[in-house]
PDB file of N, CA and C in Angstrom:
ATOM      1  N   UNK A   1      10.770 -13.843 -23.476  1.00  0.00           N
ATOM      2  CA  UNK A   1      10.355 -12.463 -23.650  1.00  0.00           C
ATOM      3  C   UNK A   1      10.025 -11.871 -22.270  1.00  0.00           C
ATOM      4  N   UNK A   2      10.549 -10.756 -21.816  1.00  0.00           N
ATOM      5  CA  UNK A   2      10.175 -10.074 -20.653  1.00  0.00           C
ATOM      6  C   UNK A   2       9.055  -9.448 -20.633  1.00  0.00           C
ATOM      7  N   UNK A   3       8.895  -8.847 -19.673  1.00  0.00           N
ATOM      8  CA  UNK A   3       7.759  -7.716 -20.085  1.00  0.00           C
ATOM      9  C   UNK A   3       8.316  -6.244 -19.333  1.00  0.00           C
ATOM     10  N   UNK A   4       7.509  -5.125 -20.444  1.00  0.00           N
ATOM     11  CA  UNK A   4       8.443  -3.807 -19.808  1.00  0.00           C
ATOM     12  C   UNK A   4       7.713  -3.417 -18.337  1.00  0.00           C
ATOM     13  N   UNK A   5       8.768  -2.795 -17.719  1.00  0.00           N
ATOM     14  CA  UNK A   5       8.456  -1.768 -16.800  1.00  0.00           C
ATOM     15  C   UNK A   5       7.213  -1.620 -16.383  1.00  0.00           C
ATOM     16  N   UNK A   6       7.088  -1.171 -17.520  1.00  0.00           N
ATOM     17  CA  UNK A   6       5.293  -0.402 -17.177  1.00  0.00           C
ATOM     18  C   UNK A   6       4.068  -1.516 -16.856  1.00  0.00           C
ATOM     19  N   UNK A   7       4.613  -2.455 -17.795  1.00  0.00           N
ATOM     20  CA  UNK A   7       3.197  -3.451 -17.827  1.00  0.00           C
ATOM     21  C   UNK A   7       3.544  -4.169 -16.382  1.00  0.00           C
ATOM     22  N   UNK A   8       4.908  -4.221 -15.509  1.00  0.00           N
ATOM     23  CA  UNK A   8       4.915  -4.912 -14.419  1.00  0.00           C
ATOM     24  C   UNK A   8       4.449  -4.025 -13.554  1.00  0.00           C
ATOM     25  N   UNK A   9       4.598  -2.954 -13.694  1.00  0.00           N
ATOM     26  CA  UNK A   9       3.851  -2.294 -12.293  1.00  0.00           C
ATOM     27  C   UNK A   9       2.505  -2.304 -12.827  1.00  0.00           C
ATOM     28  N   UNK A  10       2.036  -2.111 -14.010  1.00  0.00           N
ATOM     29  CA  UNK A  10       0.269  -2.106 -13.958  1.00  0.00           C
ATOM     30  C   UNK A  10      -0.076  -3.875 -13.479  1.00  0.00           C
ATOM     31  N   UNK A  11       0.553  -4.749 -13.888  1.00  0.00           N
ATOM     32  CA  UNK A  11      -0.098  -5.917 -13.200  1.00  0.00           C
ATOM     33  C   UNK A  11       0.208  -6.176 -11.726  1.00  0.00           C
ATOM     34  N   UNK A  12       1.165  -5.588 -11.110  1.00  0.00           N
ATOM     35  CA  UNK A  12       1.342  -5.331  -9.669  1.00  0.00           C
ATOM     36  C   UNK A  12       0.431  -4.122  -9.118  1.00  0.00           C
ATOM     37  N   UNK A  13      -0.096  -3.718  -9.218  1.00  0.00           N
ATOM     38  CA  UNK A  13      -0.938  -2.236  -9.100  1.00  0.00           C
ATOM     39  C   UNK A  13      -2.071  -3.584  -9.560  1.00  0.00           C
ATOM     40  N   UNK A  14      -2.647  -3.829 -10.065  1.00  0.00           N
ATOM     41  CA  UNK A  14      -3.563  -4.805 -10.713  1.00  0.00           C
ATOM     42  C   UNK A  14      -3.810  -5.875  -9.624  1.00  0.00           C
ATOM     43  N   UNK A  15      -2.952  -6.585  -9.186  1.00  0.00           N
ATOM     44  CA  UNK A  15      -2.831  -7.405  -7.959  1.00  0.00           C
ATOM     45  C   UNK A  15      -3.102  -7.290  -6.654  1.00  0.00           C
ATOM     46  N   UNK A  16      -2.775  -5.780  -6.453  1.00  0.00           N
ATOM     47  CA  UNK A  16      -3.127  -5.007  -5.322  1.00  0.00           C
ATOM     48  C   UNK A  16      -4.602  -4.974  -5.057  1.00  0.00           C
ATOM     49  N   UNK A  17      -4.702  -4.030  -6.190  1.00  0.00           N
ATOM     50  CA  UNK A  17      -6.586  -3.342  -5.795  1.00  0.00           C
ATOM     51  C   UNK A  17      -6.814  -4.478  -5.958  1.00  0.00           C
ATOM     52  N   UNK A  18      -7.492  -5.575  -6.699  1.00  0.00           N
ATOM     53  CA  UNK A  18      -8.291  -6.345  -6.985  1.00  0.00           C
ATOM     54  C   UNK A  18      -8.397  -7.592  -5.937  1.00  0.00           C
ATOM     55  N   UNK A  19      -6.968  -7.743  -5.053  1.00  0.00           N
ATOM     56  CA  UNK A  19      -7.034  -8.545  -4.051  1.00  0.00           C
ATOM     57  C   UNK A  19      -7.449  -8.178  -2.965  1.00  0.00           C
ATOM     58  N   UNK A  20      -7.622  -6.307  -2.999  1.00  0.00           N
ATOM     59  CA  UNK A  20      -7.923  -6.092  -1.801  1.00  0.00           C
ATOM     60  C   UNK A  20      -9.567  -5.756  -1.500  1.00  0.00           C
ATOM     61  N   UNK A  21     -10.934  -6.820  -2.506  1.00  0.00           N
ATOM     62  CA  UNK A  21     -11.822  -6.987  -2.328  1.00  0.00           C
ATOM     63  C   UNK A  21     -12.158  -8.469  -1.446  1.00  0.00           C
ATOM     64  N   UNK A  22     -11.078  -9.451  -1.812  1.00  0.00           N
ATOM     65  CA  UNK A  22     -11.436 -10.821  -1.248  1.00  0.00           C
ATOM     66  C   UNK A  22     -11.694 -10.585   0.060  1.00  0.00           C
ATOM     67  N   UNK A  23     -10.739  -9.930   1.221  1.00  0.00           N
ATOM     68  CA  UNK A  23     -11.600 -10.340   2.682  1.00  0.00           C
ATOM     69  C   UNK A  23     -12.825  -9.922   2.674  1.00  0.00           C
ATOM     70  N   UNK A  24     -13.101  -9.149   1.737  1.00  0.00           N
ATOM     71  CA  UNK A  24     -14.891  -8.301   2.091  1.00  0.00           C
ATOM     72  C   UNK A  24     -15.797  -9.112   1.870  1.00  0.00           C
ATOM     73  N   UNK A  25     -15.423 -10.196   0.786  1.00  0.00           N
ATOM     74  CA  UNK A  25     -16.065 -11.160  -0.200  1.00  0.00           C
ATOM     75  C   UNK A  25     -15.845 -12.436   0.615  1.00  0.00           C
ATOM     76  N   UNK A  26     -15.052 -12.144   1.277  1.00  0.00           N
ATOM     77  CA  UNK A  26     -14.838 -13.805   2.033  1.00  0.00           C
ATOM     78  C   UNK A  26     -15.773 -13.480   3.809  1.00  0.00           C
ATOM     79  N   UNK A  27     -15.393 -12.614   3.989  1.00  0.00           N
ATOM     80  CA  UNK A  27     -16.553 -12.031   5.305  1.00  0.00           C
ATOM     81  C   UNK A  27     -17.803 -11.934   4.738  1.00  0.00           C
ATOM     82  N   UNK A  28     -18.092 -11.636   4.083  1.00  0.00           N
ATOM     83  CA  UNK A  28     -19.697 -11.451   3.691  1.00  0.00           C
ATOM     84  C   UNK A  28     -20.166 -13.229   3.372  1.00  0.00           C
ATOM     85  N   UNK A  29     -19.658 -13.484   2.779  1.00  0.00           N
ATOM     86  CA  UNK A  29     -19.854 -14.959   2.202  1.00  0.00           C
ATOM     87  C   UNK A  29     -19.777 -16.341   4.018  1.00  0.00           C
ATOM     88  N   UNK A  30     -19.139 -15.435   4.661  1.00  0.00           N
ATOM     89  CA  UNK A  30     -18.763 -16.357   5.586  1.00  0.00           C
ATOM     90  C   UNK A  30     -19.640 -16.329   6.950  1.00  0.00           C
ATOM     91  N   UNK A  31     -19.725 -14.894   7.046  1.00  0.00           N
ATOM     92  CA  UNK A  31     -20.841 -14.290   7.999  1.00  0.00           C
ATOM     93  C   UNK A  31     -22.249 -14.239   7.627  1.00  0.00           C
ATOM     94  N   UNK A  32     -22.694 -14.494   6.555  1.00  0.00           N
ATOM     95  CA  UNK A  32     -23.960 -14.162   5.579  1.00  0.00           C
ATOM     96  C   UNK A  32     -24.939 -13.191   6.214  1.00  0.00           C
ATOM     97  N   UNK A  33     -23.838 -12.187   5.977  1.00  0.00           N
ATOM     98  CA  UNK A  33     -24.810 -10.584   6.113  1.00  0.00           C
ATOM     99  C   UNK A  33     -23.330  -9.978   5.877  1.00  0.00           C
ATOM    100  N   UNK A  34     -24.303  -8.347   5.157  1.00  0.00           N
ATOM    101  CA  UNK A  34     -23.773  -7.088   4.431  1.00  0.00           C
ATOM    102  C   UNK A  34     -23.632  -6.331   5.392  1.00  0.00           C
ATOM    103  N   UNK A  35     -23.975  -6.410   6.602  1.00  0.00           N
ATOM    104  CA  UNK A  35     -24.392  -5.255   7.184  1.00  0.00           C
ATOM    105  C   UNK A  35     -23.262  -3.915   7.267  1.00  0.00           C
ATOM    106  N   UNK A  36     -22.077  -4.029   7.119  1.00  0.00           N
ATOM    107  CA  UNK A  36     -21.475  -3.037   6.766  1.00  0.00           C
ATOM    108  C   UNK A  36     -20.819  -2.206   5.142  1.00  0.00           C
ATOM    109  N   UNK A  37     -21.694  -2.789   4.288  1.00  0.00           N
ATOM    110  CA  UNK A  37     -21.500  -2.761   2.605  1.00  0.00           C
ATOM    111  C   UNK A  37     -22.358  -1.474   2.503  1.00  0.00           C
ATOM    112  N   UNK A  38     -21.946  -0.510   2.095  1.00  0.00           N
ATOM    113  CA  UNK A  38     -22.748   0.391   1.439  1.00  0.00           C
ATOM    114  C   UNK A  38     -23.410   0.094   0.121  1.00  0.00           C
ATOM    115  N   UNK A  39     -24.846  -0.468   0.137  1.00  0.00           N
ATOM    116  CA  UNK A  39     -25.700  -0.502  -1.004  1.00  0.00           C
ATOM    117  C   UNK A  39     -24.798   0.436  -2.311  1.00  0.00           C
ATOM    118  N   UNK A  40     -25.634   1.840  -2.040  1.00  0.00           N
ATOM    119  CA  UNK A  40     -25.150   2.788  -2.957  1.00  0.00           C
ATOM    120  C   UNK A  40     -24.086   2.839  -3.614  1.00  0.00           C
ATOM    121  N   UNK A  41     -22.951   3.057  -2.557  1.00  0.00           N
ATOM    122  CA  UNK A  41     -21.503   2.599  -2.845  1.00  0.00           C
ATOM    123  C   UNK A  41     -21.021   1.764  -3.991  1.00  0.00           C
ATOM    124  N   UNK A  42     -21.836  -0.057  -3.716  1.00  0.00           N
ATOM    125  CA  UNK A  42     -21.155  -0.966  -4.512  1.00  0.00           C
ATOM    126  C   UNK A  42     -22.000  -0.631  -5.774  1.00  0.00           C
ATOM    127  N   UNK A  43     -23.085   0.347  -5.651  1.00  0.00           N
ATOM    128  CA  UNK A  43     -23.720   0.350  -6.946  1.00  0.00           C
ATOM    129  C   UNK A  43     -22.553   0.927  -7.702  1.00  0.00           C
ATOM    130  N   UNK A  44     -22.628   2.366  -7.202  1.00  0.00           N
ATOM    131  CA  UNK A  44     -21.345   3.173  -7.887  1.00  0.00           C
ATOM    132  C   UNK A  44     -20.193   2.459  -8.588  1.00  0.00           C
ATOM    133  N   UNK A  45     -19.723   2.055  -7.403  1.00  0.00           N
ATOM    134  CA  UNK A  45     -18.432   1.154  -7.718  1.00  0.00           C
ATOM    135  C   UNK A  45     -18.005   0.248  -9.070  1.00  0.00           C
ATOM    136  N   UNK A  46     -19.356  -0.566  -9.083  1.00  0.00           N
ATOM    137  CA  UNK A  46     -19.737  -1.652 -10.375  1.00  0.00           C
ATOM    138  C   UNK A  46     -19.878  -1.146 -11.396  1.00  0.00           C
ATOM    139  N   UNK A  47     -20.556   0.504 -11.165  1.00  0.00           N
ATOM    140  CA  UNK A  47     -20.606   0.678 -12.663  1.00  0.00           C
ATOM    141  C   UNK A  47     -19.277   1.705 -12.858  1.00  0.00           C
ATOM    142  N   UNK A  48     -18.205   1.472 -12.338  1.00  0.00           N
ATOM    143  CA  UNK A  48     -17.248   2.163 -12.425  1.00  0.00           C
ATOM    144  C   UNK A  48     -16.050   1.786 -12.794  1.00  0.00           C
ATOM    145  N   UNK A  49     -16.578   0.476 -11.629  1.00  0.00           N
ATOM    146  CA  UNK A  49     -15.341  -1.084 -12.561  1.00  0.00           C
ATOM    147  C   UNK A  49     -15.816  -1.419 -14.092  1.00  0.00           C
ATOM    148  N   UNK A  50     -17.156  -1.081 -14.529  1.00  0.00           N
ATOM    149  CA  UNK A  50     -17.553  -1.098 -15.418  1.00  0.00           C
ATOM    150  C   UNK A  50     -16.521  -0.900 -17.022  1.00  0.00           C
ATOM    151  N   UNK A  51     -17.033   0.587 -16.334  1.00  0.00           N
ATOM    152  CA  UNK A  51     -16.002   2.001 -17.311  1.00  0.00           C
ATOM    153  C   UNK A  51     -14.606   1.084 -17.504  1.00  0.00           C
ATOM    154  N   UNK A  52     -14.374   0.835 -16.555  1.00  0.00           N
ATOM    155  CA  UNK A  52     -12.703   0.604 -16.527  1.00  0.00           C
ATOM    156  C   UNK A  52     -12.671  -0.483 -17.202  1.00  0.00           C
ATOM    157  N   UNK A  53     -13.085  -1.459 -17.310  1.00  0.00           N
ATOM    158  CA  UNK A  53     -13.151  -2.375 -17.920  1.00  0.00           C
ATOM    159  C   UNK A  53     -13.470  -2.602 -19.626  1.00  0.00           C
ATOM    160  N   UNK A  54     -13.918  -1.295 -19.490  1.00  0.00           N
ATOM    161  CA  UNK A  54     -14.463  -0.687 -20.941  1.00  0.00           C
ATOM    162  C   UNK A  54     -13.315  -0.075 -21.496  1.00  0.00           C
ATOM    163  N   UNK A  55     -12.503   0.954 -21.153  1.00  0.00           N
ATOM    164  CA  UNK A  55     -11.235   1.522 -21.462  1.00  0.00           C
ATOM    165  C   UNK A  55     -10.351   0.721 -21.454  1.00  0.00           C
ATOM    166  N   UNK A  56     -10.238  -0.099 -20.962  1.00  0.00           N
ATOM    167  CA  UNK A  56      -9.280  -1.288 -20.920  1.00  0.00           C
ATOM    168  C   UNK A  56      -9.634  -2.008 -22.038  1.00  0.00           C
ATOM    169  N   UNK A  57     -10.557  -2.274 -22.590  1.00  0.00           N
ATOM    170  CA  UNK A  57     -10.986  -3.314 -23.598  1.00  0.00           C
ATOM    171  C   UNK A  57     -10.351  -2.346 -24.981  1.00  0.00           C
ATOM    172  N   UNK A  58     -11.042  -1.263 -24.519  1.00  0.00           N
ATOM    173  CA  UNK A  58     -10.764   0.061 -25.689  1.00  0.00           C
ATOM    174  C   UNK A  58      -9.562   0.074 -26.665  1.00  0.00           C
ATOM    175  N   UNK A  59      -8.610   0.077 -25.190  1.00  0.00           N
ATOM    176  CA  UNK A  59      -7.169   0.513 -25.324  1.00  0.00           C
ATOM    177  C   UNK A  59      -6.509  -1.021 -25.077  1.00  0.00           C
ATOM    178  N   UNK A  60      -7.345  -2.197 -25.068  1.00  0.00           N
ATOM    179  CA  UNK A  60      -6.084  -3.577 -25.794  1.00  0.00           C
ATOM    180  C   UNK A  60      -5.618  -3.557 -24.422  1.00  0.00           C
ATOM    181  N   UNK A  61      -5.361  -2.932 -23.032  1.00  0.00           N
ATOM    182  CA  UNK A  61      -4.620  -2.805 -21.966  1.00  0.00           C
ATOM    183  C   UNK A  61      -4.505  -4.486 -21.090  1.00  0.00           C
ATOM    184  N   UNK A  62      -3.961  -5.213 -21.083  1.00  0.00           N
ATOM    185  CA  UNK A  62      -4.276  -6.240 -20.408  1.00  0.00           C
ATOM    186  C   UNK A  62      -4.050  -5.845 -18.972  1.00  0.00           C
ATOM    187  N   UNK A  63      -3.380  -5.111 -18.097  1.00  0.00           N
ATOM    188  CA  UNK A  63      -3.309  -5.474 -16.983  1.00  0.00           C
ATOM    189  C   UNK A  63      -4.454  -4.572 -17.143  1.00  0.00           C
ATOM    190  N   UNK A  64      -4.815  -3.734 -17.152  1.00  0.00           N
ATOM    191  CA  UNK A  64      -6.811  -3.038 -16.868  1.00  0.00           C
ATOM    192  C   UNK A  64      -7.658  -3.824 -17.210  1.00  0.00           C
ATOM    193  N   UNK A  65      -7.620  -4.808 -18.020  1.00  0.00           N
ATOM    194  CA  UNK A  65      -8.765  -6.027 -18.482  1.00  0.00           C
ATOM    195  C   UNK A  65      -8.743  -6.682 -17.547  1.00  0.00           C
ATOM    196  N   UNK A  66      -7.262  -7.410 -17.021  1.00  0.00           N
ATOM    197  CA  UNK A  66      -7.709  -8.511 -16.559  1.00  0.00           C
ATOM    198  C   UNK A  66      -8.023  -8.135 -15.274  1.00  0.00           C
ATOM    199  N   UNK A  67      -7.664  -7.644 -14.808  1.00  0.00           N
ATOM    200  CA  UNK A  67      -7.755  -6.299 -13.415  1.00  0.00           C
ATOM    201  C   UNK A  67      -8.774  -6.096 -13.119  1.00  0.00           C
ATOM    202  N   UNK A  68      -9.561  -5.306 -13.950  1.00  0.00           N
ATOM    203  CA  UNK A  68     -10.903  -5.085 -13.944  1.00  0.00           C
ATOM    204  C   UNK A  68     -12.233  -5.681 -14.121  1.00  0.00           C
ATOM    205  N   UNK A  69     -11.551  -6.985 -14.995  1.00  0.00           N
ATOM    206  CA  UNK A  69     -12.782  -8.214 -15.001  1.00  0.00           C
ATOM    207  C   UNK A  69     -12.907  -9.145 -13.313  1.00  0.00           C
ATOM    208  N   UNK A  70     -11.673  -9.206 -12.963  1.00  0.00           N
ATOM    209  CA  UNK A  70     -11.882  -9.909 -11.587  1.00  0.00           C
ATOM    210  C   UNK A  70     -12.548  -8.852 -10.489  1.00  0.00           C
ATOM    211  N   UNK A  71     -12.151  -7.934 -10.249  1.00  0.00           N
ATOM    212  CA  UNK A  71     -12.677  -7.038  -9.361  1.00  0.00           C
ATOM    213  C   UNK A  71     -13.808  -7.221  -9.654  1.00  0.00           C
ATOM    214  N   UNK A  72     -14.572  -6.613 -10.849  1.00  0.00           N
ATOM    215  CA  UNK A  72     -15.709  -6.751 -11.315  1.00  0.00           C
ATOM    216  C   UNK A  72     -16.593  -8.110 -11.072  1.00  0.00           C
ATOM    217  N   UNK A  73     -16.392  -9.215 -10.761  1.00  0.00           N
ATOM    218  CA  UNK A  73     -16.723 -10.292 -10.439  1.00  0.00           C
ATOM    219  C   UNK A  73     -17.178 -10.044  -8.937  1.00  0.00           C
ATOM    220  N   UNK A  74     -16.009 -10.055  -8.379  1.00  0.00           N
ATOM    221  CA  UNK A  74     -15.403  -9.712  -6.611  1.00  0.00           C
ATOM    222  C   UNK A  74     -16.470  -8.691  -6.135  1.00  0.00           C
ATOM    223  N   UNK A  75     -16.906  -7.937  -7.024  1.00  0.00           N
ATOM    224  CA  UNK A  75     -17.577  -6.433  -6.314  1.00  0.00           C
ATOM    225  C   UNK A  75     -19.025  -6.688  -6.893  1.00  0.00           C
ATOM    226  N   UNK A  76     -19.328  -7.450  -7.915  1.00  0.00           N
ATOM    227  CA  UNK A  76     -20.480  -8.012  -8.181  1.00  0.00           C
ATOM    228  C   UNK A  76     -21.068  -8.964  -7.211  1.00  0.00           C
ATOM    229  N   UNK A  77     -20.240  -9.609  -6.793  1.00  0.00           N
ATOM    230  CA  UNK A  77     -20.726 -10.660  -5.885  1.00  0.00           C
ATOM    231  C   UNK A  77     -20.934 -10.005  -4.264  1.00  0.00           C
ATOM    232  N   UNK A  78     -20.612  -9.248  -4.052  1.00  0.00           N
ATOM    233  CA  UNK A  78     -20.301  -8.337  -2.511  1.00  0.00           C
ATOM    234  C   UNK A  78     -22.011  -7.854  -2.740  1.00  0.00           C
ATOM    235  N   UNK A  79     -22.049  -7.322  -4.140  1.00  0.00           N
ATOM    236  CA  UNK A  79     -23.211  -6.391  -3.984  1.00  0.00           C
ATOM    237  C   UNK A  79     -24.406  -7.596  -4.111  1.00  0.00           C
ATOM    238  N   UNK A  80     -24.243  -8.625  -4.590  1.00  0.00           N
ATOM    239  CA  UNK A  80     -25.469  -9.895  -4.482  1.00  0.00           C
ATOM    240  C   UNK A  80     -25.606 -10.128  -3.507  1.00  0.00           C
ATOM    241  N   UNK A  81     -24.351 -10.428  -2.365  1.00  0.00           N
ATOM    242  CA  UNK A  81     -24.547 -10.714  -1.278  1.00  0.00           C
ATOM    243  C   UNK A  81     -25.456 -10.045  -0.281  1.00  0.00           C
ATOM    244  N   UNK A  82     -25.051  -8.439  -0.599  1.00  0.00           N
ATOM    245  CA  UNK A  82     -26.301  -7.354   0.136  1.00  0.00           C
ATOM    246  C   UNK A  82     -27.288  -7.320  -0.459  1.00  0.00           C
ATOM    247  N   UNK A  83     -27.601  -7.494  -1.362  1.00  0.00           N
ATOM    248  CA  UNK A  83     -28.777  -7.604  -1.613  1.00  0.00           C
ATOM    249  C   UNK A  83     -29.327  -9.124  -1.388  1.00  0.00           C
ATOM    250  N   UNK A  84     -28.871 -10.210  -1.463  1.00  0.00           N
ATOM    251  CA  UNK A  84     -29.806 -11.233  -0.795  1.00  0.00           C
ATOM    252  C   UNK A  84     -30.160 -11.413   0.619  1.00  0.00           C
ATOM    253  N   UNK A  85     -29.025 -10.929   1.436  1.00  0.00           N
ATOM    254  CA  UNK A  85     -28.557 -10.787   2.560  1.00  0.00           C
ATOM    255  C   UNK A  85     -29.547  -9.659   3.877  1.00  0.00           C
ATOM    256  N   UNK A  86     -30.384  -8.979   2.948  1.00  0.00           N
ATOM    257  CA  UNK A  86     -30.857  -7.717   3.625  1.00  0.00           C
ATOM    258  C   UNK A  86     -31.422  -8.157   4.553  1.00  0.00           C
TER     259      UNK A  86
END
């Protein structure tokens, strides 16, 4: 079974954003300091990956689920880091 069109570019689009939290997550983790993480920002952010993760659940969407649960991990952990890190 293939998969259509659409669902390959949402899991390529999916692959993209969500990979492009690891160097932040791998510098923070590696350097142990935030100092360039906007607090506020990752607040926003989390509860935004939130939403998305919510519409995705909504709408059955797997590449927005699974998409949005890893980021959501990735951007959870960035924001622990600043905050233990301060």
């Amino acid at each position: 079974m293939t998969l259509p069109l659409i669902d390959i570019v949402g899991y390529f689009a999916a692959f993209l954003t969500t990979s492009a939290f690891v160097p932040q997550a791998w510098l923070t983790w590696k350097n142990k300091h935030a100092n360039g993480v906007s607090l506020g920002m990752y607040i926003i952010l989390v509860s935004g990956i939130c939403l998305w993760l919510a519409y995705g659940v909504l709408l059955q969407a797997w590449p927005i689920i699974i998409a949005n649960f890893i980021t959501l991990m990735l951007a959870l952990f960035i924001l622990a880091m600043k905050l233990i890190y301060k």
